[in-house]
Protein backbone atom coordinates (compact mmCIF):
# COMPACT_ATOMS: atom_id res chain seq x y z
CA UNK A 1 -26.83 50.47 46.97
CA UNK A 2 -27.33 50.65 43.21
CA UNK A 3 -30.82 52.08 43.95
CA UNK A 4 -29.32 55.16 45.42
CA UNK A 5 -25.93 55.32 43.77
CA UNK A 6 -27.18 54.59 40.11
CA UNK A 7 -30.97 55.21 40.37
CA UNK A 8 -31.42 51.72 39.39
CA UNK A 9 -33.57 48.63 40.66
CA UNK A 10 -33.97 45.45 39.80
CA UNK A 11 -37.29 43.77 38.21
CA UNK A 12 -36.82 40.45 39.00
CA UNK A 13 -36.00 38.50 42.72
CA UNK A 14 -32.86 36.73 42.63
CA UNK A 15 -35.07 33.76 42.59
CA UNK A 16 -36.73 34.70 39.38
CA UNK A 17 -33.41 35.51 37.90
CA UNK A 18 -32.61 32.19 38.36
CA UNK A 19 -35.30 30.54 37.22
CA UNK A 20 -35.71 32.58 34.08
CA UNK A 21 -31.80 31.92 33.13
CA UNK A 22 -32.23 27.88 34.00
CA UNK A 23 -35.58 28.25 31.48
CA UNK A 24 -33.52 30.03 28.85
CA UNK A 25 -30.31 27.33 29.24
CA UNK A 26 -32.79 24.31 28.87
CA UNK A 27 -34.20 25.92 26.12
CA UNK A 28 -30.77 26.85 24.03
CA UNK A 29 -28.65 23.95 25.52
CA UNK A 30 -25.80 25.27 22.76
CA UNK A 31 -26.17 28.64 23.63
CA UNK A 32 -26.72 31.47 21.32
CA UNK A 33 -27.51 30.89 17.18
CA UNK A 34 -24.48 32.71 15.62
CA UNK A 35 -25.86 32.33 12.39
């Protein structure tokens, strides 16, 4: 539906989103630097 209604698609698989945003937790287990 976004593909046709917003002319947008996504790069990634749900399964890579996943696995990219459990990498990116275990590597910043307090989140983001605000500094």
């Amino acid at each position: 539906k976004a593909k046709n209604l917003l002319e947008w698609q996504a790069k990634l698989s749900i399964t890579e989103m996943c696995q990219d945003s459990w990498r990116w937790q275990s590597m910043n287990p307090n989140g983001y630097n605000l500094a």
